[in-house]
Protein backbone atom coordinates (compact mmCIF):
# COMPACT_ATOMS: atom_id res chain seq x y z
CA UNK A 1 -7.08 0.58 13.79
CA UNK A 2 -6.73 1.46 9.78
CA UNK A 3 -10.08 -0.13 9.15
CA UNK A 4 -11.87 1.87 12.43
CA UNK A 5 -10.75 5.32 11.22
CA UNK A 6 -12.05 4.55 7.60
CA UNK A 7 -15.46 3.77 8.88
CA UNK A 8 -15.52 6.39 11.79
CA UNK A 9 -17.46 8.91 10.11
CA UNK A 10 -20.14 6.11 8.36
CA UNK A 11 -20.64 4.77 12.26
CA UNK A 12 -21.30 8.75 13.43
CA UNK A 13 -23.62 9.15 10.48
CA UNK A 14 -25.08 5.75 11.12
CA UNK A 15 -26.20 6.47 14.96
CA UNK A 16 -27.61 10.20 14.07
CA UNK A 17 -29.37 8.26 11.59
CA UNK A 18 -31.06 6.02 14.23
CA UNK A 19 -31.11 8.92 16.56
CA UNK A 20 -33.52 10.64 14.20
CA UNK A 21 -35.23 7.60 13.33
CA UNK A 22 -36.55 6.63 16.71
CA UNK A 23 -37.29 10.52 17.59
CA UNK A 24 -39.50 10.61 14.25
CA UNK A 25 -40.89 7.63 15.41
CA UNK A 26 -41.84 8.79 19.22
CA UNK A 27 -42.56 11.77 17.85
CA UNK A 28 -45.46 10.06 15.55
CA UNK A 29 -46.51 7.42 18.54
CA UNK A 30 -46.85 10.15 21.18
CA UNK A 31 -48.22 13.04 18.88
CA UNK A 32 -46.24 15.18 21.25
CA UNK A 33 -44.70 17.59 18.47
CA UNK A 34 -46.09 18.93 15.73
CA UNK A 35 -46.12 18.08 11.92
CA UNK A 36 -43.62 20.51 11.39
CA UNK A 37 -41.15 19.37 13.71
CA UNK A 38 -41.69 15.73 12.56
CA UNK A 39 -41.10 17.06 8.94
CA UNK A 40 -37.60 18.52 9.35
CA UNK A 41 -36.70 15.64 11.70
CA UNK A 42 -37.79 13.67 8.54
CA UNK A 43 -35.88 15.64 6.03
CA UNK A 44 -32.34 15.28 8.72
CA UNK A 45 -32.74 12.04 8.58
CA UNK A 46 -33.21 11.36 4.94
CA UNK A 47 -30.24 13.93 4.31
CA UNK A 48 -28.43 11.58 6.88
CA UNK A 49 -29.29 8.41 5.34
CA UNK A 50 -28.17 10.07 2.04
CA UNK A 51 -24.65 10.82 2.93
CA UNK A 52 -24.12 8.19 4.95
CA UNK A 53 -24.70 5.76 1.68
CA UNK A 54 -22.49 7.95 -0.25
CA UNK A 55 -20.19 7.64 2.34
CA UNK A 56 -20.35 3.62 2.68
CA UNK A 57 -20.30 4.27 -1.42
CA UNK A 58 -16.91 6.07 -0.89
CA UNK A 59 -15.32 4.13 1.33
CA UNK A 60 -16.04 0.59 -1.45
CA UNK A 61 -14.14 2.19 -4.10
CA UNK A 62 -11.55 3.83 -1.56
CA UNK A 63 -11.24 0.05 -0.38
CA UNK A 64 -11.21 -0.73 -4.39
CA UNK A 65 -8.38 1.68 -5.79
CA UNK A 66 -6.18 0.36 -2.11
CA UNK A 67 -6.58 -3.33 -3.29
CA UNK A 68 -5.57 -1.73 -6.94
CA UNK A 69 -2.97 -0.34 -5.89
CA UNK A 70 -1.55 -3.26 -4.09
CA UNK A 71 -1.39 -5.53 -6.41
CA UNK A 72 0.20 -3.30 -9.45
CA UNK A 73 2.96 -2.77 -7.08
CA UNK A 74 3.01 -6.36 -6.36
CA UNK A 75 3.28 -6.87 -9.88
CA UNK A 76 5.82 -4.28 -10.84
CA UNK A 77 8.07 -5.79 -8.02
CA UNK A 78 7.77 -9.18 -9.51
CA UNK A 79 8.31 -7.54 -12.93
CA UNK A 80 11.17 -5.70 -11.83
CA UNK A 81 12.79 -8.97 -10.28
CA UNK A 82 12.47 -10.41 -13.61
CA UNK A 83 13.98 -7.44 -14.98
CA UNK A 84 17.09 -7.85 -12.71
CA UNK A 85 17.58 -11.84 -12.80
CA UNK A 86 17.84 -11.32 -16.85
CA UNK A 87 20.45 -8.62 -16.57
CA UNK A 88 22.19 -10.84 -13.69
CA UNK A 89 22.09 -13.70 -16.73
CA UNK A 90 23.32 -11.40 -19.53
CA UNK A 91 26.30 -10.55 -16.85
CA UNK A 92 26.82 -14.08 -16.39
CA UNK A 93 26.95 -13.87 -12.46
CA UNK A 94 27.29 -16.91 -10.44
CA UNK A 95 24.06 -18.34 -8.50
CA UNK A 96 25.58 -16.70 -5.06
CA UNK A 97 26.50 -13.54 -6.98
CA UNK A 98 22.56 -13.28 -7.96
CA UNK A 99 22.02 -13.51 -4.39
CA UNK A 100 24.23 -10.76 -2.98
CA UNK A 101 23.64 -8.41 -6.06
CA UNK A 102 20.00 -8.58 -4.85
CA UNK A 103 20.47 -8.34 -1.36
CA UNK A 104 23.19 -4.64 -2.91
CA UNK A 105 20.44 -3.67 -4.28
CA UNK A 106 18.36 -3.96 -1.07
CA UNK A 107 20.57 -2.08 0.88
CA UNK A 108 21.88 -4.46 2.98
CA UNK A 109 25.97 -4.15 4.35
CA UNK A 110 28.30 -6.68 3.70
CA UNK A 111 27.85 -7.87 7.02
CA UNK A 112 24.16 -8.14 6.87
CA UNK A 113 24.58 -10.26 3.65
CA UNK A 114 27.38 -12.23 5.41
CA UNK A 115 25.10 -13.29 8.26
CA UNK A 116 21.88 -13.50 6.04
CA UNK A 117 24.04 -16.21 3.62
CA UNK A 118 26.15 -17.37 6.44
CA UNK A 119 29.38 -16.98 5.01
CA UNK A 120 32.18 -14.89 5.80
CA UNK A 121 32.16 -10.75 4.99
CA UNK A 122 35.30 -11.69 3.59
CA UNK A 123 33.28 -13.93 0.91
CA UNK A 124 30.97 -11.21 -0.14
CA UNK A 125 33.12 -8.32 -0.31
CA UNK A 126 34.91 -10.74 -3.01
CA UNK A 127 31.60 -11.91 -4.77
CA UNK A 128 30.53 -7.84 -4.59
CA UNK A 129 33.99 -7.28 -6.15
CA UNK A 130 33.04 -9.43 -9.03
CA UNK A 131 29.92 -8.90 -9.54
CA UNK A 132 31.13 -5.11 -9.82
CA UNK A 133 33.49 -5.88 -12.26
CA UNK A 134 30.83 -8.06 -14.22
CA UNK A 135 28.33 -5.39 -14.68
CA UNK A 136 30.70 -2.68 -15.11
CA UNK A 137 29.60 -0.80 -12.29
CA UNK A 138 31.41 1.31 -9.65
CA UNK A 139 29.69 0.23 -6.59
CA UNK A 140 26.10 -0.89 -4.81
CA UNK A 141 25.34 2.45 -5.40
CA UNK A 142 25.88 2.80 -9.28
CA UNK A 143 24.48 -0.85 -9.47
CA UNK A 144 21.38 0.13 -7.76
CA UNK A 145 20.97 3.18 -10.25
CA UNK A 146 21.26 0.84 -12.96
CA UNK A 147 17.61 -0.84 -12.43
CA UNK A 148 16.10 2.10 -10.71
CA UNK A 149 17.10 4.53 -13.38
CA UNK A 150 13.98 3.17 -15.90
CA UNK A 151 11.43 3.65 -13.10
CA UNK A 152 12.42 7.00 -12.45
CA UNK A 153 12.40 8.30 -16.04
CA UNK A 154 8.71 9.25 -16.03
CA UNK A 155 9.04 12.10 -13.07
């Protein structure tokens, strides 16, 4: 549906366009109006043609700056998992604390992690617990201001 809307107005310009093409050209085979008329049906339709190619232009580098934008956010994510998995080192967490840090950082309760690393809540509200302690932090809360604090220093 995305992809339909973005070309929506090229497809309009694109049918006038033919519109005015064949009536320029029945016009001329038929000699039924004059040169006038034929003239600013000419002139509509290469004003048509015009912004419709600006338009197909527009919608390239639209399509361009998208696929941009993409994959620098696919790369800060990546960078910022880097980011996280060093700090998790430095902190010396376990493997399974790495694992339920980032799923604290994500959002997720302790009973979404639970059932996501099939162990009891019990289990990760002890691993959160020490992971807490590890980092010095208060809760998911301060620990998730702790990696997003960088990326919001620019605003």
């Amino acid at each position: 549906m995305k992809k339909i809307g973005r070309y929506l107005p090229a497809t309009v310009l694109f049918l006038a366009m033919s519109f005015f093409a064949y009536d320029i050209i029945a016009d001329v085979i038929n000699d039924g109006d004059g040169v006038l008329h034929i003239l600013i049906e000419l002139i509509v339709f290469v004003a048509i043609s015009f912004v419709l190619f600006r338009e197909l232009h527009h919608v390239k580098y639209l399509n361009k700056e998208i696929n941009d934008e993409k994959s620098k956010t696919a790369r800060l994510a990546g960078e910022l998992l880097s980011v996280m998995l060093e700090q998790f080192s430095q902190w010396k967490l376990t493997p399974s604390e790495c694992d339920v840090a980032l799923l604290l950082v994500k959002g997720l309760s302790m009973k979404e992690i639970a059932g996501a690393r099939d162990v009891k809540e019990k289990t990760v509200r002890l691993q959160a617990t020490s992971i807490y302690a590890k980092s010095g932090c208060a809760g998911r809360h301060e620990l998730s201001a702790y990696f997003i604090e960088d990326l919001m220093s620019e605003l």
